[in-house]
PDB file of N, CA and C in Angstrom:
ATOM      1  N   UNK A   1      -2.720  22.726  -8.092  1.00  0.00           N
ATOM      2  CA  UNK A   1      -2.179  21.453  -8.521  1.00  0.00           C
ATOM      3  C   UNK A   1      -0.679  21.413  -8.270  1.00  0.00           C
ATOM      4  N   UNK A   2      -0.843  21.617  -6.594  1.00  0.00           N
ATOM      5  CA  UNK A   2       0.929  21.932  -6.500  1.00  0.00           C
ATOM      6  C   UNK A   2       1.713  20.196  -6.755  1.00  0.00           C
ATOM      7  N   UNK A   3       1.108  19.016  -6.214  1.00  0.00           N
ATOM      8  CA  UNK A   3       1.876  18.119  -6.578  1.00  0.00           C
ATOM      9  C   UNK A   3       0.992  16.972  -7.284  1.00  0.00           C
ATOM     10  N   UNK A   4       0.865  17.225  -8.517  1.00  0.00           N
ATOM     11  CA  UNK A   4      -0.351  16.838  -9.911  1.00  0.00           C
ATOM     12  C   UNK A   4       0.715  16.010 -11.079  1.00  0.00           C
ATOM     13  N   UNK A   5       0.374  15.153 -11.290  1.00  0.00           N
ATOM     14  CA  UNK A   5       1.082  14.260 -12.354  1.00  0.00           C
ATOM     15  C   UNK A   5       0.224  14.421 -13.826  1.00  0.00           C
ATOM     16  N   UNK A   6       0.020  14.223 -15.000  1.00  0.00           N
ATOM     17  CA  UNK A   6      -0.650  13.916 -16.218  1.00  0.00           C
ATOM     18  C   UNK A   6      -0.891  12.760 -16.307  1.00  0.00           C
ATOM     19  N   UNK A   7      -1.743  11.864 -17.129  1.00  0.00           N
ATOM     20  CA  UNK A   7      -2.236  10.183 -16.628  1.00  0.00           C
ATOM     21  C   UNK A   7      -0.927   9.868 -17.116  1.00  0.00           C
ATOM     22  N   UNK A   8      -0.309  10.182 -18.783  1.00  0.00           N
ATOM     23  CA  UNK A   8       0.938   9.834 -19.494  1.00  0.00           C
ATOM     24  C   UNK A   8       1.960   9.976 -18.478  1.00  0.00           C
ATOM     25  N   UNK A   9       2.131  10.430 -17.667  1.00  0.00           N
ATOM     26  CA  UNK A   9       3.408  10.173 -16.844  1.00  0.00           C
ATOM     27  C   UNK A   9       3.149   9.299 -15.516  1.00  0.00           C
ATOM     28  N   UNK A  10       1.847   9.201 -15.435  1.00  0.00           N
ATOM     29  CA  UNK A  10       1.245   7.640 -14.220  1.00  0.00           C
ATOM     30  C   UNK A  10       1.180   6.805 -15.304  1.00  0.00           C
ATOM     31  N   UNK A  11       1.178   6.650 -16.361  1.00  0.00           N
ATOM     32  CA  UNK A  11       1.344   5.004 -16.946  1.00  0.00           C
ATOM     33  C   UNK A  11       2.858   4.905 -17.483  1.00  0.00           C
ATOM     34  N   UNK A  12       3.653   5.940 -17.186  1.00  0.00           N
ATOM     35  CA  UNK A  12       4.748   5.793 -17.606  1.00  0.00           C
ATOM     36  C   UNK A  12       5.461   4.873 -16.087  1.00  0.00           C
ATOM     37  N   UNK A  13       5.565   5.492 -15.158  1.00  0.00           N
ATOM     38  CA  UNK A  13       5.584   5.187 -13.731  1.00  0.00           C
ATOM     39  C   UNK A  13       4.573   3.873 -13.717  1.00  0.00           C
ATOM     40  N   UNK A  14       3.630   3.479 -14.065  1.00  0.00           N
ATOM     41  CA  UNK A  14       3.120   2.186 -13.838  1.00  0.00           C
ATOM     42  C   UNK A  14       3.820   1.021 -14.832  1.00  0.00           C
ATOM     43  N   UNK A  15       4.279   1.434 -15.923  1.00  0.00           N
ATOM     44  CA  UNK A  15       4.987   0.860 -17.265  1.00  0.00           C
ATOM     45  C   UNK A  15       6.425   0.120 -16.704  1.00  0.00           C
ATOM     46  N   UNK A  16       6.934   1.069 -15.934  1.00  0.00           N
ATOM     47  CA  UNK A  16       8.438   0.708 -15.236  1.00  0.00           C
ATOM     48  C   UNK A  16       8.792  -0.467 -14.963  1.00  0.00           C
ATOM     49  N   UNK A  17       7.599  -1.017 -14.184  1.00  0.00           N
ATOM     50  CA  UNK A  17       8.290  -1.904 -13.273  1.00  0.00           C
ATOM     51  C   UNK A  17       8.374  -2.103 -11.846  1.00  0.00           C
ATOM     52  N   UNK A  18       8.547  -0.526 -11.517  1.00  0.00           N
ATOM     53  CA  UNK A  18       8.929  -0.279 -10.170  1.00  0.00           C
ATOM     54  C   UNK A  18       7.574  -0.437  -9.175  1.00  0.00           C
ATOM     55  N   UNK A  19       7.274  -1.016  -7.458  1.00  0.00           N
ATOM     56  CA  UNK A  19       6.651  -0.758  -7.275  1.00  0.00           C
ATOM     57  C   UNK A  19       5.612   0.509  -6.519  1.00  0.00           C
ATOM     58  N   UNK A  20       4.268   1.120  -7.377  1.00  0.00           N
ATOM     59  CA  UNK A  20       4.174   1.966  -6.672  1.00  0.00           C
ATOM     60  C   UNK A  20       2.905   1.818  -5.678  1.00  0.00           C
ATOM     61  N   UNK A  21       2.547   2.809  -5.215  1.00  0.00           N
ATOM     62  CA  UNK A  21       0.601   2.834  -4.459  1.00  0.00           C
ATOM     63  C   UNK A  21       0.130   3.991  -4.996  1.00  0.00           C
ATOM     64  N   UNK A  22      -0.781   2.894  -5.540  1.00  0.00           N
ATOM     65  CA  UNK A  22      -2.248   3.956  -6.502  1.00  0.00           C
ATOM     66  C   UNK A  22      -3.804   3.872  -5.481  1.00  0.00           C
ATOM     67  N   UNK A  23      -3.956   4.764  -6.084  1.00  0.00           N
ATOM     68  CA  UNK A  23      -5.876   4.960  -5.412  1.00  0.00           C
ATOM     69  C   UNK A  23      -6.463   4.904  -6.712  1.00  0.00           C
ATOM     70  N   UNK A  24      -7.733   4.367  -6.786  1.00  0.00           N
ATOM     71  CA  UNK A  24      -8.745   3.415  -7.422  1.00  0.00           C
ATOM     72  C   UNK A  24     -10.327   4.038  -7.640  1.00  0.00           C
ATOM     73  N   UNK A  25     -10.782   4.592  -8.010  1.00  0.00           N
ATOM     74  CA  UNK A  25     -12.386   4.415  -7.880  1.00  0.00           C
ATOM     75  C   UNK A  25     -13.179   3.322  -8.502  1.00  0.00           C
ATOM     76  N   UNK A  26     -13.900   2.195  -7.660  1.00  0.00           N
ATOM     77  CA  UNK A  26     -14.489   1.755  -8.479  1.00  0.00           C
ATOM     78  C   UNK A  26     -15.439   2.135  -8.441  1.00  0.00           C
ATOM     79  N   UNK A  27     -16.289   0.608  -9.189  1.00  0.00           N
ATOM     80  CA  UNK A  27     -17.993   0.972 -10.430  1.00  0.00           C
ATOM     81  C   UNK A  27     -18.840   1.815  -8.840  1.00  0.00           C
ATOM     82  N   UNK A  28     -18.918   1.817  -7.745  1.00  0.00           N
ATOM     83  CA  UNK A  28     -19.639   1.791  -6.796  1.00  0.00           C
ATOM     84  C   UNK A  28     -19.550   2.974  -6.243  1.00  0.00           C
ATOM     85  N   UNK A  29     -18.252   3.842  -6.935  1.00  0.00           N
ATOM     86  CA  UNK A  29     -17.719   5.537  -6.347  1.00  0.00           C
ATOM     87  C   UNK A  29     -17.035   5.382  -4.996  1.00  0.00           C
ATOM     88  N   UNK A  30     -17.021   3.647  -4.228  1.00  0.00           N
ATOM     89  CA  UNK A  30     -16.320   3.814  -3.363  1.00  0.00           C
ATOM     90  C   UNK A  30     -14.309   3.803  -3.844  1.00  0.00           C
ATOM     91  N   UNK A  31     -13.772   4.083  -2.928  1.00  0.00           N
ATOM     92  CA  UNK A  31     -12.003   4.303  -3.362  1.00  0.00           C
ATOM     93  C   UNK A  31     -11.276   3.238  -2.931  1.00  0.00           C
ATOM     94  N   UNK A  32     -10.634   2.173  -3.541  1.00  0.00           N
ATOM     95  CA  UNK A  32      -9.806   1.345  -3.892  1.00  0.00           C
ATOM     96  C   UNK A  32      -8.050   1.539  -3.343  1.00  0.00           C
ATOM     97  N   UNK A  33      -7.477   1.373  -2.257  1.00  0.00           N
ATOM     98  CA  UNK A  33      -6.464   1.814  -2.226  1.00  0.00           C
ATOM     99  C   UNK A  33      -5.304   0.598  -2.688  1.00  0.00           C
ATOM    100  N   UNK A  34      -4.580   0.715  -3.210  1.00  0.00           N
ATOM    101  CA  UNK A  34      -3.750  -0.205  -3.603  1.00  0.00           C
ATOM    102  C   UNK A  34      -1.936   0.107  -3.327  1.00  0.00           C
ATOM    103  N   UNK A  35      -1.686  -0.486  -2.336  1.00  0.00           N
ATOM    104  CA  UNK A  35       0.259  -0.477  -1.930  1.00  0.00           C
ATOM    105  C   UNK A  35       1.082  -1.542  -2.457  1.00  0.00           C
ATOM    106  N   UNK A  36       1.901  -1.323  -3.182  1.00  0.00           N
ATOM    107  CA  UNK A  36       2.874  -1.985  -3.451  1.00  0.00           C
ATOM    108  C   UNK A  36       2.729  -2.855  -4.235  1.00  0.00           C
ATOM    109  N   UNK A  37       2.221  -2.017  -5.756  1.00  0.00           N
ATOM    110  CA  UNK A  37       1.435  -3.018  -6.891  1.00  0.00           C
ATOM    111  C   UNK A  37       2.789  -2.833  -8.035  1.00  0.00           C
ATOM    112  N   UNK A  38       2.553  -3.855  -8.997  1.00  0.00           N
ATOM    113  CA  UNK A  38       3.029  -3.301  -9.933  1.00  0.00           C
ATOM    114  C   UNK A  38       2.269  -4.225 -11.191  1.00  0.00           C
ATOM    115  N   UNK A  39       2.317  -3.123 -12.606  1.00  0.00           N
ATOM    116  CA  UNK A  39       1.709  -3.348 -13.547  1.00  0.00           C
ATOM    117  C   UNK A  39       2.039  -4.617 -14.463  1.00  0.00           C
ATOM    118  N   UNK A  40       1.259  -5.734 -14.323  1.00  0.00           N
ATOM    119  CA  UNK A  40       1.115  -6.784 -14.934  1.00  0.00           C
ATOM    120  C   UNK A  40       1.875  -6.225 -16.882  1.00  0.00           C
ATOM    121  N   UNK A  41      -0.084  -6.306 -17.289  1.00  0.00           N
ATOM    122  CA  UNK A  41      -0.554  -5.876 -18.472  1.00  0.00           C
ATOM    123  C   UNK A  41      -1.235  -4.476 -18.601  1.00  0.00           C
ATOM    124  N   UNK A  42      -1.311  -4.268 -20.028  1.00  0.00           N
ATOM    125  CA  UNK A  42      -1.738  -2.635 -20.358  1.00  0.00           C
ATOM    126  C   UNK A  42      -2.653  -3.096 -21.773  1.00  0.00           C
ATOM    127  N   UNK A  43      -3.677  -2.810 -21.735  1.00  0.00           N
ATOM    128  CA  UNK A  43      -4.440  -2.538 -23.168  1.00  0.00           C
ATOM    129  C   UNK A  43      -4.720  -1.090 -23.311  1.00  0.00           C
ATOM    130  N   UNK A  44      -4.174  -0.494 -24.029  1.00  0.00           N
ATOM    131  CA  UNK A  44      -4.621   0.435 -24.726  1.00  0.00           C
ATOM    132  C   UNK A  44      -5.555   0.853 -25.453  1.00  0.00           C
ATOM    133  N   UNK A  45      -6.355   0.224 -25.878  1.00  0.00           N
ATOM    134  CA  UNK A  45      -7.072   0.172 -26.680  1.00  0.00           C
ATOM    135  C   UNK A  45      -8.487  -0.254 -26.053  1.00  0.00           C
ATOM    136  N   UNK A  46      -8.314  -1.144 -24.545  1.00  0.00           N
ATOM    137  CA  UNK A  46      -9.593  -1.077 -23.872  1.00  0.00           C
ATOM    138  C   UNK A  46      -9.317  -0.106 -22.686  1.00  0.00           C
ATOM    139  N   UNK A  47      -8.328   0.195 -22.174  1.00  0.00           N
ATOM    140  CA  UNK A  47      -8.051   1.454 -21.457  1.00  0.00           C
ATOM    141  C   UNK A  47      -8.193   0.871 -19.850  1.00  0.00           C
ATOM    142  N   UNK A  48      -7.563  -0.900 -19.674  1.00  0.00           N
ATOM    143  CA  UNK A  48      -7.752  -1.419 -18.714  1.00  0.00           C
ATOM    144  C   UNK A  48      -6.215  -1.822 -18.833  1.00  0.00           C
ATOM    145  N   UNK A  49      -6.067  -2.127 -16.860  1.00  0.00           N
ATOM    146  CA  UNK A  49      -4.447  -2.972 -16.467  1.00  0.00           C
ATOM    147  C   UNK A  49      -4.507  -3.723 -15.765  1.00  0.00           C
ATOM    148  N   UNK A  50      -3.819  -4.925 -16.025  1.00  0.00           N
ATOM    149  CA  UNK A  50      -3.488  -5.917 -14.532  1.00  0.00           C
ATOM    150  C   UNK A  50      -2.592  -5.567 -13.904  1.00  0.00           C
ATOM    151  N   UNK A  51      -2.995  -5.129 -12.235  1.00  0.00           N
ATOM    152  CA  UNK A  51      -1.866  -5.069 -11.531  1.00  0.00           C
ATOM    153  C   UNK A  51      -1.642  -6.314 -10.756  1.00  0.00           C
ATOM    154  N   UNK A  52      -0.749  -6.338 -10.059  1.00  0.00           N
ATOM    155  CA  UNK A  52      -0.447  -7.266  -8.799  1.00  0.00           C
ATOM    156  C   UNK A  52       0.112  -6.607  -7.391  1.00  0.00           C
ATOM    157  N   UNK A  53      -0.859  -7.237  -6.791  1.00  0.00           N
ATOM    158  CA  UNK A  53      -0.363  -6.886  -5.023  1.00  0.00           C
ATOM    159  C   UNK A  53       0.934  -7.593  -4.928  1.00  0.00           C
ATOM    160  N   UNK A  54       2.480  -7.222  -4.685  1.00  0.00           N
ATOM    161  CA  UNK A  54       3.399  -8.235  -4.132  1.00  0.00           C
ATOM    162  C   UNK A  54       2.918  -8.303  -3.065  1.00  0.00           C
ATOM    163  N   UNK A  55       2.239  -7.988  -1.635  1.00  0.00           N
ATOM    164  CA  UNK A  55       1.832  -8.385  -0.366  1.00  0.00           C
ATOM    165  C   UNK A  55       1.418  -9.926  -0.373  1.00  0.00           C
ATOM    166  N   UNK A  56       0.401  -9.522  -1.189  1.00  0.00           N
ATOM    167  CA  UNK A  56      -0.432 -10.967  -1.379  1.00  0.00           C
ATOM    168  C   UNK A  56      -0.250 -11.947  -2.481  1.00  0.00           C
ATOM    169  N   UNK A  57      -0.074 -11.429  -3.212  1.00  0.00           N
ATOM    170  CA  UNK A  57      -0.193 -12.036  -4.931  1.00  0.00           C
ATOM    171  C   UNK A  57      -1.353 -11.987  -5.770  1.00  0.00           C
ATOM    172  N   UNK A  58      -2.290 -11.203  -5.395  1.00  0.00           N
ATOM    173  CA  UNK A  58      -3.581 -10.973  -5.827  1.00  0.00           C
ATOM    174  C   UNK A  58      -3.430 -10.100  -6.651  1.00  0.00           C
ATOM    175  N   UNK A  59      -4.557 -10.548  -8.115  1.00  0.00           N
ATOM    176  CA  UNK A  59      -4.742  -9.715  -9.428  1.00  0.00           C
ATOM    177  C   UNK A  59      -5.338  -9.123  -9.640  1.00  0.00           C
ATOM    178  N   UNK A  60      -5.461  -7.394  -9.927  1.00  0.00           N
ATOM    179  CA  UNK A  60      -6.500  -7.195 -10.197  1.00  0.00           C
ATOM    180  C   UNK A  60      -6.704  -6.172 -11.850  1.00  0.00           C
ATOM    181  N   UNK A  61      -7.508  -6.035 -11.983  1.00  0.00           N
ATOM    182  CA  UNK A  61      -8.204  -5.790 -13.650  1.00  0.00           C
ATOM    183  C   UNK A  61      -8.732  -3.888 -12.942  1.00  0.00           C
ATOM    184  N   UNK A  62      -7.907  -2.951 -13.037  1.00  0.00           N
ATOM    185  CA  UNK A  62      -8.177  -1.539 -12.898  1.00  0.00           C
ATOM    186  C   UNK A  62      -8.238  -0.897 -14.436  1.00  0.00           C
ATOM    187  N   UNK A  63      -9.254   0.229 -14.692  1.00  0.00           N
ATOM    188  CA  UNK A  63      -9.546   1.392 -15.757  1.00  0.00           C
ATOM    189  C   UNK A  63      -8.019   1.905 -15.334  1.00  0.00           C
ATOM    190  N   UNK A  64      -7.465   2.757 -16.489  1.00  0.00           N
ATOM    191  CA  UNK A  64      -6.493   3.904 -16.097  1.00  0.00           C
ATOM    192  C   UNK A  64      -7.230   4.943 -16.243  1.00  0.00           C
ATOM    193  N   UNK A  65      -8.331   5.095 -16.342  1.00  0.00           N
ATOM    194  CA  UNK A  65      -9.121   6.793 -16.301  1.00  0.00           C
ATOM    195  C   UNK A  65      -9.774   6.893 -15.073  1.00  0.00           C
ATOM    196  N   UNK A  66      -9.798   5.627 -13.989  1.00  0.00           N
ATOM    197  CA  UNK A  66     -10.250   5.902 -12.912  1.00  0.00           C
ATOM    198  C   UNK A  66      -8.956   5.893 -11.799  1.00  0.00           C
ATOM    199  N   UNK A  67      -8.095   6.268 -11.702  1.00  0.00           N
ATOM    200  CA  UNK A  67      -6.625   6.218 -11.233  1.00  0.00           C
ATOM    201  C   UNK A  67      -7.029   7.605 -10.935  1.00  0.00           C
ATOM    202  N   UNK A  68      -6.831   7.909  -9.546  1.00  0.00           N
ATOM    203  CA  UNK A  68      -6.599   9.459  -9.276  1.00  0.00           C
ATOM    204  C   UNK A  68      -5.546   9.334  -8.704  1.00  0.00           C
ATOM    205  N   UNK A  69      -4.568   8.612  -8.193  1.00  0.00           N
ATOM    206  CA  UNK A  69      -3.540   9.220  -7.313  1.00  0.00           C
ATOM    207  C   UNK A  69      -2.599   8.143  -7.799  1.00  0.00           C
ATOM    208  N   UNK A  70      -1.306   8.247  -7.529  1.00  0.00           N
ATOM    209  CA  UNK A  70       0.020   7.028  -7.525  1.00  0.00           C
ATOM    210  C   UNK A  70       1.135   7.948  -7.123  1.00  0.00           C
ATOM    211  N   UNK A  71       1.560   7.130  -5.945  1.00  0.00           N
ATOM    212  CA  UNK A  71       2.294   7.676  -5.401  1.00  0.00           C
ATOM    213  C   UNK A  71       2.253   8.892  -4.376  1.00  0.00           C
ATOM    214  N   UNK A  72       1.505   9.634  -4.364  1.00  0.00           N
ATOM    215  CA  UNK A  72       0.767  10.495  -2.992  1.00  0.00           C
ATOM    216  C   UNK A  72       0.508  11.682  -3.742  1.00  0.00           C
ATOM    217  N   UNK A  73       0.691  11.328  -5.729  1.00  0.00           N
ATOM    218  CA  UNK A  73       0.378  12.785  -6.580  1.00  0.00           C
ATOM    219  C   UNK A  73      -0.917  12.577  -6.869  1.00  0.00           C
ATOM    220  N   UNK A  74      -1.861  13.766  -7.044  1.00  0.00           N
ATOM    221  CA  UNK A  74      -2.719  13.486  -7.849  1.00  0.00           C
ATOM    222  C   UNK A  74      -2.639  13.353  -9.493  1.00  0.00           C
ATOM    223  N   UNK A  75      -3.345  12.509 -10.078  1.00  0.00           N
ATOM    224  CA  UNK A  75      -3.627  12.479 -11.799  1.00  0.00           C
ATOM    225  C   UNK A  75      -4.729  13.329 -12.118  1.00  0.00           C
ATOM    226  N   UNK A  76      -3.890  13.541 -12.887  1.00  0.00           N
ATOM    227  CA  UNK A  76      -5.242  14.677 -13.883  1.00  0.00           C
ATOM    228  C   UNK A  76      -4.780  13.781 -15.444  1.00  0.00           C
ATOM    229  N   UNK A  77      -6.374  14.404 -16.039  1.00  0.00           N
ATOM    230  CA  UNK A  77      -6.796  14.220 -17.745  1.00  0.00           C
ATOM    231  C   UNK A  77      -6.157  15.234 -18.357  1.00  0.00           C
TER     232      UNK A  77
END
């Protein structure tokens, strides 16, 4: 786990502001790549986020327990 993040420091980095690129699994096990998003909203409590594409302007509704990568690190639990 030479370059490995904790999820708490990918939602800290998604929390910012700044924009980053995350990878995705969705419901289907296929992988979701996402560039140059940044984090809308955060529920905690349902353990879901809105990001936004600046490319496009498109919204989307991602798990943070299915987030394996941001930024070219992997996330770990």
């Amino acid at each position: 786990m030479a370059r490995s993040i904790h999820i708490s420091t990918a939602r800290t980095m998604l929390n910012s502001g700044d924009p980053v690129d995350i990878s995705v699994w969705k419901s289907d096990g296929s992988i979701l790549e996402l560039r140059n998003v940044i984090s809308l909203r955060y529920s905690f409590y349902g353990g879901w986020r809105n990001v936004k594409i600046l490319s496009s302007g498109e919204c989307r509704k991602i798990r943070d327990c299915c987030i394996f990568r941001v930024n070219d690190l992997e996330v770990f639990l």
